[in-house]
Protein backbone atom coordinates (compact mmCIF):
# COMPACT_ATOMS: atom_id res chain seq x y z
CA UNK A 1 -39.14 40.22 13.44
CA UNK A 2 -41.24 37.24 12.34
CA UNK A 3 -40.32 33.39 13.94
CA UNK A 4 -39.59 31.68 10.63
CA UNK A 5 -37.08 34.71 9.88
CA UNK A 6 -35.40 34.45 13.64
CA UNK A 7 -35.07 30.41 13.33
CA UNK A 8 -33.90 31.06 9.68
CA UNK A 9 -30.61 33.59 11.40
CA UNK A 10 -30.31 31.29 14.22
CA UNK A 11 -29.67 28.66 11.87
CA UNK A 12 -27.44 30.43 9.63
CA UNK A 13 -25.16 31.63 12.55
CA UNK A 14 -25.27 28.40 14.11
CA UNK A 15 -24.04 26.85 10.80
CA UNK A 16 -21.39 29.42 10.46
CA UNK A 17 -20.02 29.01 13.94
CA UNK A 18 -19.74 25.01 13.69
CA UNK A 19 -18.00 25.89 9.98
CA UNK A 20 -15.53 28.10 11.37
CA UNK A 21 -14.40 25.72 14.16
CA UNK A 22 -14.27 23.22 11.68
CA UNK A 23 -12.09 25.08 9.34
CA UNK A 24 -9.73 26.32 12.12
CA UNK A 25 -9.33 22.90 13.83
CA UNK A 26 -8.11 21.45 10.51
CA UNK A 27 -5.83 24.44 10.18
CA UNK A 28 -4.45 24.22 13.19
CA UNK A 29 -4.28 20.23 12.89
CA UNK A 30 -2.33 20.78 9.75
CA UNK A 31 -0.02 23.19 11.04
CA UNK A 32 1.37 21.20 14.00
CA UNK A 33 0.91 17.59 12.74
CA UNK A 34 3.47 15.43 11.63
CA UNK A 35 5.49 16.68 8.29
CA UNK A 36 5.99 13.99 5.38
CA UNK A 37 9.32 13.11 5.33
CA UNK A 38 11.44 13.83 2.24
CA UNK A 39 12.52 10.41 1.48
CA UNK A 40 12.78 8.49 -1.81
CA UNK A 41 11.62 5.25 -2.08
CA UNK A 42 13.99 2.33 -3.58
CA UNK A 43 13.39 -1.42 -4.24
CA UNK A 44 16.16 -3.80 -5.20
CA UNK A 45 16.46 -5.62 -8.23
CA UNK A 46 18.41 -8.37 -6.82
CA UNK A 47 16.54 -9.30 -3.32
CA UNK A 48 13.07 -7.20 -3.66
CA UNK A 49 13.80 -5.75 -0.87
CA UNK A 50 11.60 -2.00 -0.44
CA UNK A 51 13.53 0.96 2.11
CA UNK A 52 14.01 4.69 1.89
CA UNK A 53 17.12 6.70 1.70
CA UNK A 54 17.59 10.76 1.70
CA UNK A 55 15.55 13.06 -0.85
CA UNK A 56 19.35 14.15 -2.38
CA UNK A 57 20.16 10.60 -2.69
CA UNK A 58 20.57 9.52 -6.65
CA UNK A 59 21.57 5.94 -6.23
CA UNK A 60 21.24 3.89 -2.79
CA UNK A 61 23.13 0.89 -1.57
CA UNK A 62 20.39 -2.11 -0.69
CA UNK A 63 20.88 -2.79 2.54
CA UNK A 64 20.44 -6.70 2.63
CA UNK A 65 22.66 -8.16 -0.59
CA UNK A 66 24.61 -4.49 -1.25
CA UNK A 67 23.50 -3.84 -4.55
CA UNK A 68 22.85 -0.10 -5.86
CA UNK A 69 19.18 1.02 -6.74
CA UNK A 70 17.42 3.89 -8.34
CA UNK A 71 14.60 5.40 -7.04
CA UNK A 72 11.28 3.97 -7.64
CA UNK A 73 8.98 6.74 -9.83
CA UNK A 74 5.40 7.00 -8.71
């Protein structure tokens, strides 16, 4: 086997070690990090006040002046 052709499979397996760490550290990151929570996000009409109630939650109760909100659409 010639040099150039040995640093050129060196390389190559070098490269596809680092890639596969890579790739399995962000799978496994992903796997056990922190889920999203289902919330919904609601601001007031009345006060502007911004919270989060439950994802089956329709309508939510503000809770610094009382008044019911809908769900703010992103």
């Amino acid at each position: 086997m010639s040099i150039p052709l040995m640093l050129t499979a060196y390389l190559a397996l070098t490269l596809g070690a680092l890639s596969a760490i890579g790739i399995y550290s962000e799978m496994r990151r992903r796997r056990f990090g922190p889920a999203h929570p289902e919330d919904r996000v609601f601001r007031c009409t009345k006060c502007g006040y911004v919270y989060t109630d439950d994802a089956d939650v329709d309508r939510s109760r503000c809770s610094q002046c009382g008044k019911l909100n809908e769900p703010i659409e992103f």
